[in-house]
N, C-alpha and C. Protein backbone atom coordinates (compact mmCIF):
# COMPACT_ATOMS: atom_id res chain seq x y z
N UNK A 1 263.58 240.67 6.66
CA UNK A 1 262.83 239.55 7.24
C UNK A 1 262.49 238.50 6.17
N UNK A 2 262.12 238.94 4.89
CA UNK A 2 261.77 238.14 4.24
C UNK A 2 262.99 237.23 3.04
N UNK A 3 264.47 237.87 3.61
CA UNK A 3 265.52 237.10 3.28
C UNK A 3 265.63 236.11 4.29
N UNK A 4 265.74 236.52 5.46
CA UNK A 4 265.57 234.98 6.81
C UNK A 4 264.53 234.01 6.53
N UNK A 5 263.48 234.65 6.12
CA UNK A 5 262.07 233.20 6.30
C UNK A 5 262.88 232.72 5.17
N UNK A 6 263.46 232.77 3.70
CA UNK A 6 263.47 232.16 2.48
C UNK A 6 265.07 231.32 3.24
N UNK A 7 266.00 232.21 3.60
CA UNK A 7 267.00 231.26 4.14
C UNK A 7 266.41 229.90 5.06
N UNK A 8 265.66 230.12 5.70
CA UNK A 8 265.12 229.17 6.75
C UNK A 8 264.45 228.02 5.93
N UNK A 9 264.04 228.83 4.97
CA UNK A 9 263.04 227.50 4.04
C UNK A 9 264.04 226.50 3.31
N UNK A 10 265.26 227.38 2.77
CA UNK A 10 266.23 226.69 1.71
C UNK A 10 266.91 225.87 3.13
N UNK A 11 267.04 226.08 3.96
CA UNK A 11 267.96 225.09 5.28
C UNK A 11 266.96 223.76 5.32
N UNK A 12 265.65 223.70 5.41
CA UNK A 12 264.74 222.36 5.56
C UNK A 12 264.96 221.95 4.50
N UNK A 13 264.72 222.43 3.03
CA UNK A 13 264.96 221.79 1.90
C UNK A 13 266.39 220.68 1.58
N UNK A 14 267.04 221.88 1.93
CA UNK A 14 268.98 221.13 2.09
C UNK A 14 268.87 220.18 2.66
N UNK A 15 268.10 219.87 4.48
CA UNK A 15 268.16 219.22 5.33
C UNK A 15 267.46 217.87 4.80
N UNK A 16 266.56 218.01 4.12
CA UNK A 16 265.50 216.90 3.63
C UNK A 16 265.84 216.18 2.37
N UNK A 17 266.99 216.74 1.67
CA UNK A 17 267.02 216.39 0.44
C UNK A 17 268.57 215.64 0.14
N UNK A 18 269.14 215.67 1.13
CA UNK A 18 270.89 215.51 1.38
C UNK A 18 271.01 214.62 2.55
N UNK A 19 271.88 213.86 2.74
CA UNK A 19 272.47 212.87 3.34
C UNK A 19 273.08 213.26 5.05
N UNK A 20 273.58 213.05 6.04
CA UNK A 20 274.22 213.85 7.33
C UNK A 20 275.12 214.62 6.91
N UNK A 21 276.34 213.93 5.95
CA UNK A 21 278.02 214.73 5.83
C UNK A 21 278.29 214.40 4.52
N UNK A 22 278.56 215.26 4.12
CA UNK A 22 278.70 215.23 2.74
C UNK A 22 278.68 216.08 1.53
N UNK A 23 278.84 215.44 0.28
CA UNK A 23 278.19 216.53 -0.66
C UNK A 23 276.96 215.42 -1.61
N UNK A 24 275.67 216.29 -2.16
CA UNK A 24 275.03 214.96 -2.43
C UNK A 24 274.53 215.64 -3.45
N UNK A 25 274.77 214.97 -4.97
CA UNK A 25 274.18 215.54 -6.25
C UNK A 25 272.55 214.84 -6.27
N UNK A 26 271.91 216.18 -6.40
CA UNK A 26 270.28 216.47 -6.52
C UNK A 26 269.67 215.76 -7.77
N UNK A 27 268.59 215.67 -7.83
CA UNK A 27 267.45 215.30 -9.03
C UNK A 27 267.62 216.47 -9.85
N UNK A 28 268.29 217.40 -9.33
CA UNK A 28 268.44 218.87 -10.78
C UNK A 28 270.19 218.72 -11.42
N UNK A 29 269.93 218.48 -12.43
CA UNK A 29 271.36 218.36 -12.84
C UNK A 29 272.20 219.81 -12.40
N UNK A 30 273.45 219.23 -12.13
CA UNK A 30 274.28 220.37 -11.94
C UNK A 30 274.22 221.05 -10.37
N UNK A 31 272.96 220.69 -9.67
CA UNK A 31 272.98 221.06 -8.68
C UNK A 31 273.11 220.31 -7.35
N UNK A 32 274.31 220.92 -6.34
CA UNK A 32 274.86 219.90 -5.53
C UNK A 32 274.35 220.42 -4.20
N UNK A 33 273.90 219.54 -2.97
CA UNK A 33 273.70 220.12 -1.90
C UNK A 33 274.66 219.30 -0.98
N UNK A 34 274.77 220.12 0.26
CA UNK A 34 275.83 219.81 1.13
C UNK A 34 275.63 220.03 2.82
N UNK A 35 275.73 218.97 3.35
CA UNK A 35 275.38 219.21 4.69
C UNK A 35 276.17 218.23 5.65
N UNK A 36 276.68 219.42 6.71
CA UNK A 36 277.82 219.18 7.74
C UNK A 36 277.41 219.24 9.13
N UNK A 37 277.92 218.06 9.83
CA UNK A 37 276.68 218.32 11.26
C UNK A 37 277.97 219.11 12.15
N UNK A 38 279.04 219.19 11.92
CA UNK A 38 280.43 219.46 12.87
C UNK A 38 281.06 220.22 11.63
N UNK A 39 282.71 221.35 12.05
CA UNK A 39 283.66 221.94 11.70
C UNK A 39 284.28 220.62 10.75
N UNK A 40 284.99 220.77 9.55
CA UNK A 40 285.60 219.93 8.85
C UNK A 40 287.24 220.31 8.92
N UNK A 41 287.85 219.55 8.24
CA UNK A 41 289.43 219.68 8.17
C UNK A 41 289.41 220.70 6.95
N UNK A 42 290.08 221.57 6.57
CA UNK A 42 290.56 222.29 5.49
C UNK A 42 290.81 221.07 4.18
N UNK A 43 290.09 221.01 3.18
CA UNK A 43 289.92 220.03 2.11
C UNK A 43 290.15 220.76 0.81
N UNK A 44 291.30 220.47 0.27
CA UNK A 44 291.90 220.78 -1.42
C UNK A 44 290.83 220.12 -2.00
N UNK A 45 290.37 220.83 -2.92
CA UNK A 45 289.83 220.52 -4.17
C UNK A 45 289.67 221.54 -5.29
N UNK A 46 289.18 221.31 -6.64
CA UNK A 46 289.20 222.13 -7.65
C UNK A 46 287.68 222.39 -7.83
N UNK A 47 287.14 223.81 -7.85
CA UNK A 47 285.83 224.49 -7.86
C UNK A 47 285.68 224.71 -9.35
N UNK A 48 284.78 224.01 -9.84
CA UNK A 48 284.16 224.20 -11.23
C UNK A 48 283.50 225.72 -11.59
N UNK A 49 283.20 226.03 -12.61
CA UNK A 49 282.22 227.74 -12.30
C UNK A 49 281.31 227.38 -11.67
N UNK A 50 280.53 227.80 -10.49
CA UNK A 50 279.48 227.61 -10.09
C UNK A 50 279.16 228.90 -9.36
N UNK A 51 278.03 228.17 -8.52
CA UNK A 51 277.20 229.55 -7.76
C UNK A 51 277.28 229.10 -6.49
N UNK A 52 277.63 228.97 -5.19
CA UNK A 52 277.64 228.82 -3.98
C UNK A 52 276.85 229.67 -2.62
N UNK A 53 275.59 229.14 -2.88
CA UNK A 53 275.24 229.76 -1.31
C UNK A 53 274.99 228.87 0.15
N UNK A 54 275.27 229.29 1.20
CA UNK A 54 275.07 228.56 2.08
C UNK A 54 273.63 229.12 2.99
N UNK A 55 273.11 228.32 3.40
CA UNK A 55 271.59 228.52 3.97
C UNK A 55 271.46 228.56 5.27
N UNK A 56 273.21 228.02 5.98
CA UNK A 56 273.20 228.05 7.42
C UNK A 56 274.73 227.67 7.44
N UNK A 57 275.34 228.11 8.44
CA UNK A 57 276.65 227.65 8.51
C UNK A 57 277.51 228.76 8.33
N UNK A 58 278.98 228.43 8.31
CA UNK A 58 280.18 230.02 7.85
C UNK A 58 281.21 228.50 7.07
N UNK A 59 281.83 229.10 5.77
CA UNK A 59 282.61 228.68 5.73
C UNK A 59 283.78 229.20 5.01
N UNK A 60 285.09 228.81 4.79
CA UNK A 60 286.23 229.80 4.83
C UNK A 60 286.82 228.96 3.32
N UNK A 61 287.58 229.50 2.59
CA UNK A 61 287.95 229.61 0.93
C UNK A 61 289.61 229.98 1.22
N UNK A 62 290.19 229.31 1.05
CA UNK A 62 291.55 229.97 0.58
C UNK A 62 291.68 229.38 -0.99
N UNK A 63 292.37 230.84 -1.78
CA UNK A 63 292.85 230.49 -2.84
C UNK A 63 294.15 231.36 -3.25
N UNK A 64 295.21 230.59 -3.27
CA UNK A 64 296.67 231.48 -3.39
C UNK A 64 296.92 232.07 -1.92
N UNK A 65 296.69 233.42 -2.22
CA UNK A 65 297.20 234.02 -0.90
C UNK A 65 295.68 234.62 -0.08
N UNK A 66 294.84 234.41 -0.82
CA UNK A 66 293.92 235.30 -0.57
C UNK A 66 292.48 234.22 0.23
N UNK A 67 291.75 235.04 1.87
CA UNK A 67 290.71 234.01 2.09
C UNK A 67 289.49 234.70 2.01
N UNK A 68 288.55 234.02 1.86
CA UNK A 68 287.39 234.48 1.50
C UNK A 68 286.45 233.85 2.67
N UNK A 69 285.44 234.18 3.67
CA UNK A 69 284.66 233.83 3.91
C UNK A 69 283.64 233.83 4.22
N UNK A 70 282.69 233.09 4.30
CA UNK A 70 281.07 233.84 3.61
C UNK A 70 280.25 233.02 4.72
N UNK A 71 279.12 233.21 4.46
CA UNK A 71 278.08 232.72 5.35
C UNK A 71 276.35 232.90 4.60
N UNK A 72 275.18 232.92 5.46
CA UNK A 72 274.17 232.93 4.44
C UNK A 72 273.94 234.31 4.18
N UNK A 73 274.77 235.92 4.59
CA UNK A 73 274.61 236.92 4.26
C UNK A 73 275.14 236.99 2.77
N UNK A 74 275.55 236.00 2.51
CA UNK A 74 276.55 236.66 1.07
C UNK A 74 276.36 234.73 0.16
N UNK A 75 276.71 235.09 -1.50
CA UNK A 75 277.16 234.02 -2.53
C UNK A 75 278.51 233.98 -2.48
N UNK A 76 279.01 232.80 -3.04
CA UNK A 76 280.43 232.72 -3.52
C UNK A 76 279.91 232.23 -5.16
N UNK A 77 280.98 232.87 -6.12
CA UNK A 77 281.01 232.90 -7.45
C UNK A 77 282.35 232.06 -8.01
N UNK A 78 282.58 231.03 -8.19
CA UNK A 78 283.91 230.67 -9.22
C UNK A 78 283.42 230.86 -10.89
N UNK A 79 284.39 231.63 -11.71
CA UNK A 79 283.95 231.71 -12.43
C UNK A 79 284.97 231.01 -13.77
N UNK A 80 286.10 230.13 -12.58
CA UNK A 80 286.60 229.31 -13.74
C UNK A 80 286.99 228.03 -13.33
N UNK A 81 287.92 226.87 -13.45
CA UNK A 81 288.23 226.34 -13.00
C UNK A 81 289.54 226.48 -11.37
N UNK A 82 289.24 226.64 -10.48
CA UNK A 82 290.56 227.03 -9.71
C UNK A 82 290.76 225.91 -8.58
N UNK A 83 291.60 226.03 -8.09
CA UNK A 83 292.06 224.97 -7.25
C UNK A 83 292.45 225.60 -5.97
N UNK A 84 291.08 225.58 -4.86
CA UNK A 84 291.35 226.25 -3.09
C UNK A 84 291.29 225.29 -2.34
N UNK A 85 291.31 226.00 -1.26
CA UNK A 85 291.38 224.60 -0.01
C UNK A 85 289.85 225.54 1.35
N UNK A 86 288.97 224.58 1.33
CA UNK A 86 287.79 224.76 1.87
C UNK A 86 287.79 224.49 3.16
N UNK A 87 287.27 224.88 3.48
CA UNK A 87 286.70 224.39 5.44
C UNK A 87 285.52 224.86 5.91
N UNK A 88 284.83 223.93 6.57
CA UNK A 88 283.98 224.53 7.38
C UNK A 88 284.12 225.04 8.40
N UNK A 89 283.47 226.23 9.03
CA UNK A 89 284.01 226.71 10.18
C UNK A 89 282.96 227.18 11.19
N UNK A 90 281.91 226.60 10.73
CA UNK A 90 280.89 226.63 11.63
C UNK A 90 279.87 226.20 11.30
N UNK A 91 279.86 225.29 12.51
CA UNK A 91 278.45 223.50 12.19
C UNK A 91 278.28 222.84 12.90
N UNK A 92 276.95 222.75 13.86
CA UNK A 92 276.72 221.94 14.93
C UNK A 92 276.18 220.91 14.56
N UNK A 93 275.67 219.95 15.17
CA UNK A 93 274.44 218.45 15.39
C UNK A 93 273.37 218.87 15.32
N UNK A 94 272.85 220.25 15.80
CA UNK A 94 271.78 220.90 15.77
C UNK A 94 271.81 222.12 15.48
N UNK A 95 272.62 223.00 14.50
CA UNK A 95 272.76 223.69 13.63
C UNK A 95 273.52 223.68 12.86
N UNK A 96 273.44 222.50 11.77
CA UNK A 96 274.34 222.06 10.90
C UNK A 96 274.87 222.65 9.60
N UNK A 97 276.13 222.56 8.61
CA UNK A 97 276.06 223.63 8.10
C UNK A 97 275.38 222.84 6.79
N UNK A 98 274.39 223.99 5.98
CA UNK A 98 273.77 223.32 4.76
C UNK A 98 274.41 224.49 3.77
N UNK A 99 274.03 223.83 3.10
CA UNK A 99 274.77 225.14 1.73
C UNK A 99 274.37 224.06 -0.05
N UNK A 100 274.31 225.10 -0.65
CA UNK A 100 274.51 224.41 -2.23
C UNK A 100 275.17 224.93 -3.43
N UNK A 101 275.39 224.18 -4.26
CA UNK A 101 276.29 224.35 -5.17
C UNK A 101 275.63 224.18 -6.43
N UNK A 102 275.55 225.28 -7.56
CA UNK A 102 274.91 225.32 -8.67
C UNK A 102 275.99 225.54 -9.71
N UNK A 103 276.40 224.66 -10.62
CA UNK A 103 277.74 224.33 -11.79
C UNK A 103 277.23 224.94 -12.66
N UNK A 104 277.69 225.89 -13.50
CA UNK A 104 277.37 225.82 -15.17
C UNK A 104 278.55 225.98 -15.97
N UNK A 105 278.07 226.05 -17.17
CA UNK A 105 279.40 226.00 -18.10
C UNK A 105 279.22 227.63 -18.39
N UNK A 106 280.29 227.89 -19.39
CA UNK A 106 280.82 229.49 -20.27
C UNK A 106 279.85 229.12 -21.29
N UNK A 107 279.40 227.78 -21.45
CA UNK A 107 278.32 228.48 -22.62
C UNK A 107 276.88 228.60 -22.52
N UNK A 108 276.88 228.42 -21.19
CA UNK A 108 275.64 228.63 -20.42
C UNK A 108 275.64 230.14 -20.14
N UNK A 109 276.58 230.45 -19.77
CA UNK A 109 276.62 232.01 -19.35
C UNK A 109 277.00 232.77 -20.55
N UNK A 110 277.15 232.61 -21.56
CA UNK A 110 277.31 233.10 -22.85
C UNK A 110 276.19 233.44 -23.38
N UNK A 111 275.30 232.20 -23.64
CA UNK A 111 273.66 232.31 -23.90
C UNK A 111 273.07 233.15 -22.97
N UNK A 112 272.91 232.86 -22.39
CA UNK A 112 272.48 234.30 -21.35
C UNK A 112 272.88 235.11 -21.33
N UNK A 113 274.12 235.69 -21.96
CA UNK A 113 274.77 236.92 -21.86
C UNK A 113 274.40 237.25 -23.05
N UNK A 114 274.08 237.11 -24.48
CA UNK A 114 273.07 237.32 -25.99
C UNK A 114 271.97 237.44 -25.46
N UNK A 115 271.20 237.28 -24.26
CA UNK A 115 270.13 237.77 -24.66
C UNK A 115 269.73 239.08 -23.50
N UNK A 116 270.74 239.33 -22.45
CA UNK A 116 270.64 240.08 -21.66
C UNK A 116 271.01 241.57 -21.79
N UNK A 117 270.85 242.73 -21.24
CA UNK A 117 271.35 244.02 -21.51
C UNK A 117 272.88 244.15 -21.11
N UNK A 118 274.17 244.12 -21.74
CA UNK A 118 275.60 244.21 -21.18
C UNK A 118 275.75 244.92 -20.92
N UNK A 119 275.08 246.27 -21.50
CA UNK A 119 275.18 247.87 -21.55
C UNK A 119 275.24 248.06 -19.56
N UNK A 120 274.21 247.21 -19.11
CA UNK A 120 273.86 247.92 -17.48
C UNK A 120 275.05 246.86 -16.25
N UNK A 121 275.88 245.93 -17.26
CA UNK A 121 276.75 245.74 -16.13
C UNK A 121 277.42 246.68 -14.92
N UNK A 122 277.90 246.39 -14.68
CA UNK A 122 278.99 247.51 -13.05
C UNK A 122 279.97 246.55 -13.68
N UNK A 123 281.11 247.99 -14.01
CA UNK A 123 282.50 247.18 -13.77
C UNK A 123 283.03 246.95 -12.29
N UNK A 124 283.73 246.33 -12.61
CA UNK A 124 284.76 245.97 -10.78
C UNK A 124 285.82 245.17 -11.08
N UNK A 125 286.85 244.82 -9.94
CA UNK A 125 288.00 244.31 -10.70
C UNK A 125 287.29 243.19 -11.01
N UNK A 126 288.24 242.40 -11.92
CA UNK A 126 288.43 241.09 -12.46
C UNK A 126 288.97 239.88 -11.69
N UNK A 127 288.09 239.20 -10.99
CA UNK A 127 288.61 238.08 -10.03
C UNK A 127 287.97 237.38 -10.67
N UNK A 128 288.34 235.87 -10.19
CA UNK A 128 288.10 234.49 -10.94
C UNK A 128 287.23 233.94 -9.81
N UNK A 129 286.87 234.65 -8.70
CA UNK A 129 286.40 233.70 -7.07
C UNK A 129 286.10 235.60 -7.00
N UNK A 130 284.81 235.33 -6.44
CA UNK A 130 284.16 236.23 -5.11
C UNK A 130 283.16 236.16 -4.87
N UNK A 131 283.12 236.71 -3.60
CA UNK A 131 282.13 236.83 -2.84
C UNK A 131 280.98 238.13 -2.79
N UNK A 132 279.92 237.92 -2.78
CA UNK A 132 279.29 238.87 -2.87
C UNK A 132 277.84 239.17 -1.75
N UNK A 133 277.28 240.05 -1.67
CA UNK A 133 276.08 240.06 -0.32
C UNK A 133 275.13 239.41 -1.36
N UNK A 134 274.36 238.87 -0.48
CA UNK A 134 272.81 237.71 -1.60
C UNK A 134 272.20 239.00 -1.60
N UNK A 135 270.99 239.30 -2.36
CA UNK A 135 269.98 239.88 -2.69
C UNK A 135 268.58 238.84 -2.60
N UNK A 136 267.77 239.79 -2.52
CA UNK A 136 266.50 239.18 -2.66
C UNK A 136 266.04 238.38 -3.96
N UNK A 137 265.89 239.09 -5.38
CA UNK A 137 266.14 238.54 -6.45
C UNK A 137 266.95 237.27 -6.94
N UNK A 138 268.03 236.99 -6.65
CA UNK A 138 268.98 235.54 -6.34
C UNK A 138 268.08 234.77 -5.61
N UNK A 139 267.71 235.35 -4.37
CA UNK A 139 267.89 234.16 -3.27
C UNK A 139 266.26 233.57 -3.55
N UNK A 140 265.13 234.38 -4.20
CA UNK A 140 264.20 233.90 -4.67
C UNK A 140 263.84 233.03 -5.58
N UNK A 141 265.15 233.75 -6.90
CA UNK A 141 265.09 232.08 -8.07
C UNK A 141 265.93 230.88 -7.12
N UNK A 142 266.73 231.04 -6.11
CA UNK A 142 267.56 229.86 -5.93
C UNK A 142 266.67 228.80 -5.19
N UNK A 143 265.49 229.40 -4.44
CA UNK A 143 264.54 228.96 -3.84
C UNK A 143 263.22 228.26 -4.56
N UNK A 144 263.09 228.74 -5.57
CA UNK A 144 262.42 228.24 -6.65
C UNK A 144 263.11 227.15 -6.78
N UNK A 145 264.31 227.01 -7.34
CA UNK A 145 264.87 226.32 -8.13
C UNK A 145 264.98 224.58 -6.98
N UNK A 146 265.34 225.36 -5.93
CA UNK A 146 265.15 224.13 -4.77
C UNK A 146 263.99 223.35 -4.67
N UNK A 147 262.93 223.93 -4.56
CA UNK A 147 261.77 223.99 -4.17
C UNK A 147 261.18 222.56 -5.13
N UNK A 148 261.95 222.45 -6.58
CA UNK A 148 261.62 222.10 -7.57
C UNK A 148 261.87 220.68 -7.07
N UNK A 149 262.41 220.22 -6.02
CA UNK A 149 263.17 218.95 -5.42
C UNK A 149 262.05 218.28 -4.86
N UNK A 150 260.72 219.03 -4.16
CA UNK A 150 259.44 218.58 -4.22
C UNK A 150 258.92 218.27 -5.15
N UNK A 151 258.64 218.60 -6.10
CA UNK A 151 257.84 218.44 -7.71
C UNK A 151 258.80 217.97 -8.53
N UNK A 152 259.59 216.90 -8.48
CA UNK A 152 260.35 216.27 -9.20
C UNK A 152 259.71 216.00 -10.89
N UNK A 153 258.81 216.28 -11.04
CA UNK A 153 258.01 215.93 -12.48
C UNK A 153 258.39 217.31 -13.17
N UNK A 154 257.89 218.51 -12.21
CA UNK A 154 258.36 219.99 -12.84
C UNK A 154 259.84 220.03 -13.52
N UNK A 155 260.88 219.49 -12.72
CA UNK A 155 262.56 219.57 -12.89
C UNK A 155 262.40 220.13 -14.64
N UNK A 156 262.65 219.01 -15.35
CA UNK A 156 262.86 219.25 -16.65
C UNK A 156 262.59 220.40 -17.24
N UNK A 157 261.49 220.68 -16.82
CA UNK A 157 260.82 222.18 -17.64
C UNK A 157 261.21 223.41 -17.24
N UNK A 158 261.22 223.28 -15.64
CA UNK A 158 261.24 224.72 -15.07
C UNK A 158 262.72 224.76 -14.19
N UNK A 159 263.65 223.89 -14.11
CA UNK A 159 265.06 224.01 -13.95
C UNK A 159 265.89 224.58 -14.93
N UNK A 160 265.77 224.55 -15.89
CA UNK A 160 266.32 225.13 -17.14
C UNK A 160 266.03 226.59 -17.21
N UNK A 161 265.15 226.92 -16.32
CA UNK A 161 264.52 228.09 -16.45
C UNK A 161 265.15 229.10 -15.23
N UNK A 162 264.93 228.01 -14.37
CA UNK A 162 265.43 229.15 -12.72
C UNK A 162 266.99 229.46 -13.15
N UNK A 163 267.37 228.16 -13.66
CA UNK A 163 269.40 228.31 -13.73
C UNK A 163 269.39 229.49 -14.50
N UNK A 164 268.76 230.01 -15.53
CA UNK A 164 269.03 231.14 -16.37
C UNK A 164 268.69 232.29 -15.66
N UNK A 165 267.96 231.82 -14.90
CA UNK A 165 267.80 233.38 -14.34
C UNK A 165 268.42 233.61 -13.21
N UNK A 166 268.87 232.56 -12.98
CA UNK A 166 270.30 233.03 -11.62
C UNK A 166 271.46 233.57 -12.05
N UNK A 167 271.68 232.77 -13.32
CA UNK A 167 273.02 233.38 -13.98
C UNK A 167 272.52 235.10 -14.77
N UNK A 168 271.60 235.42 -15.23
CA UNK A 168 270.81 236.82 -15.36
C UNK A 168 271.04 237.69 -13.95
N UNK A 169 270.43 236.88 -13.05
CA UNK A 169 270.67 237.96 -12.01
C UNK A 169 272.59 238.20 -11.55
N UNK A 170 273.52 237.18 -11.70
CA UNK A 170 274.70 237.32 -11.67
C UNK A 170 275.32 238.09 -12.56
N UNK A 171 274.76 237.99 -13.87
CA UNK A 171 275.59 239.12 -14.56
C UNK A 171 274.64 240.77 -14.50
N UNK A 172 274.01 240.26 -13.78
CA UNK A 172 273.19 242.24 -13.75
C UNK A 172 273.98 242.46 -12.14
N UNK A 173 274.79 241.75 -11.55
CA UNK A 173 275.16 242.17 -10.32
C UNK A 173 276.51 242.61 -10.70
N UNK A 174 277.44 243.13 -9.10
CA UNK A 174 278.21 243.88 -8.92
C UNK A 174 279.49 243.16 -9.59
N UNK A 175 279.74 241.83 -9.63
CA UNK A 175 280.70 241.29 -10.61
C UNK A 175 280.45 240.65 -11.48
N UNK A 176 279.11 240.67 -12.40
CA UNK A 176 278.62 240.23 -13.50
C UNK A 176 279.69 240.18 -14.61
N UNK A 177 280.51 241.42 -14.54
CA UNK A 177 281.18 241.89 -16.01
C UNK A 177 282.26 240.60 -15.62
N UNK A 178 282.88 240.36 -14.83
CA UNK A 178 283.84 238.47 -14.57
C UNK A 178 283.43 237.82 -15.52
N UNK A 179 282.28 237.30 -15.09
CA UNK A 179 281.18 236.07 -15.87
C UNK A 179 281.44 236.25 -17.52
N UNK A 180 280.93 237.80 -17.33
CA UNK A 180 280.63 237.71 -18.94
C UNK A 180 282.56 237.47 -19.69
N UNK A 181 283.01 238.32 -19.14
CA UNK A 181 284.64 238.43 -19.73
C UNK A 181 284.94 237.01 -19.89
N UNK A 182 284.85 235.63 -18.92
CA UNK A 182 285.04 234.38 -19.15
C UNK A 182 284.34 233.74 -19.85
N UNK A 183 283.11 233.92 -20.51
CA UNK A 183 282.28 233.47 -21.10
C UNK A 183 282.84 233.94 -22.29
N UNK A 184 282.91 235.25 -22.56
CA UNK A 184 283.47 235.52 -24.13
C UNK A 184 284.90 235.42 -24.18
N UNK A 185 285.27 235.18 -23.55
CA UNK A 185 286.70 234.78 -24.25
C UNK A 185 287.27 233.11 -24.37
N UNK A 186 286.27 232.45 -23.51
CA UNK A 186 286.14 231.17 -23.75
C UNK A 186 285.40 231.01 -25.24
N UNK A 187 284.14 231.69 -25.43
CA UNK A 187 283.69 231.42 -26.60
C UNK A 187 284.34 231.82 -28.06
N UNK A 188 285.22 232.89 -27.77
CA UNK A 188 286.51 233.21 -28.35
C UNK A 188 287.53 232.06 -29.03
N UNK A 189 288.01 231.35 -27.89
CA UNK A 189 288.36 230.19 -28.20
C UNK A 189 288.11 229.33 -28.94
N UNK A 190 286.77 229.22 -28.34
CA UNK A 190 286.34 227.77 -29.13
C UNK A 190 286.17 228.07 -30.70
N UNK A 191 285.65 229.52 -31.01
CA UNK A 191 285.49 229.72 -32.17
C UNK A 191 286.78 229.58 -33.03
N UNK A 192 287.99 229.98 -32.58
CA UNK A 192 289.00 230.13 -33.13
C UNK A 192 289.59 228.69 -33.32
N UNK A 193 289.46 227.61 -32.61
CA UNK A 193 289.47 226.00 -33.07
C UNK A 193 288.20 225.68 -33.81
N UNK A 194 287.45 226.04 -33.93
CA UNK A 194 286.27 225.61 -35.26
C UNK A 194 286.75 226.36 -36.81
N UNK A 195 287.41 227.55 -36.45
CA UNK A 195 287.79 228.52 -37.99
C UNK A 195 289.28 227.02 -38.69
C-alpha cells in the first residue's frame, strides 16, 4: 500500500511539473520527466545510462532482438549508451502515461561504488538494459528527489544527495554488479589515456 500512495504522489508531481506530450528537462539537472496523454508511435532513439521509472502508464523497449516491458511495478536500468526503439503502450487523456528519467555518468557510479560495500553485490548475468521490480527503498529516494521540484532552493544541496543514493540502492540490487562492471572498466579506460 505504501508503494501505491508514493506512486500516486510521484504521478501529481510528473503531472504538475511537465508539459501535456513530451519529454521535459526538470530544475534537477539530469533529471527528465515525461508525460503522454495517448499510445505513441514506436520512436528510435539512443538511451544514455540512466534510471527509468514510470509512475503510471506501460511502456515497451526493444533493443536488438530482445523486448522489455515495464510499468510502475518495476525500473528500467541502461547502463551504457544503446540505441532501442520505445513506445508507449498505455496512456489515456485521463490516465496519462507519466514516467521519469534520471542520467548519470560511470563516474558518478564509480564514486559511489568507492564508497559502498561490493563485497554484498548479487551476481546475475551481464546486460547493458534491464528491468527490474521497484522496491520501497528506490522508490522513496526517487520521491524525495522529485519532491525537491517544490523546494527549488533545496535542489543544489540535497539533489546531489538523493542521486547517490539511488545509484547506492542500484548497485546493492539484483543487477548492481552491471553498473559497477561499466563503471570500472570505463574508469579503466580513462586511466589508461591519462598513463
Amino acid at each position: 500500500m505504501e508503494i501505491l500512495h508514493k506512486q500516486n504522489e510521484l504521478s501529481k508531481l510528473i503531472a504538475s511539473h511537465s508539459g501535456k506530450n513530451g519529454v521535459y528537462a526538470s530544475a534537477i539537472p539530469s533529471l527528465f520527466l515525461i508525460h503522454h496523454s495517448e499510445v505513441t508511435q514506436p520512436v528510435y532513439r539512443v538511451y544514455k545510462p540512466s534510471f527509468c521509472f514510470i509512475a503510471q502508464g506501460l511502456k515497451e523497449i526493444l533493443l536488438a532482438q530482445e523486448r522489455f516491458e515495464y510499468g510502475p511495478a518495476n525500473y528500467l536500468v541502461s547502463s551504457m549508451n544503446l540505441p532501442v526503439i520505445g513506445q508507449v503502450i498505455k496512456a489515456s487523456p485521463n490516465t496519462p502515461y507519466l514516467s521519469l528519467k534520471l542520467e548519470f555518468t560511470s563516474d558518478q557510479i564509480f564514486e559511489v561504488l568507492k564508497e559502498c560495500d561490493a563485497t554484498t553485490m548479487k551476481e546475475n548475468t551481464k546486460r547493458a538494459l534491464y528491468v527490474g521490480k521497484i522496491e520501497a527503498p528506490i522508490l522513496d529516494a526517487v520521491l524525495r528527489l522529485v519532491q525537491l521540484l517544490e523546494h527549488p532552493e533545496d535542489i543544489p544541496f540535497l539533489a546531489p544527495a538523493y542521486k547517490r543514493e539511488i545509484l547506492y540502492r542500484l548497485l546493492q540490487g539484483p543487477y548492481g554488479i552491471t553498473l559497477a562492471q561499466i563503471a570500472m572498466e570505463r574508469s579503466k579506460l580513462s586511466d589508461q589515456r591519462n598513463d
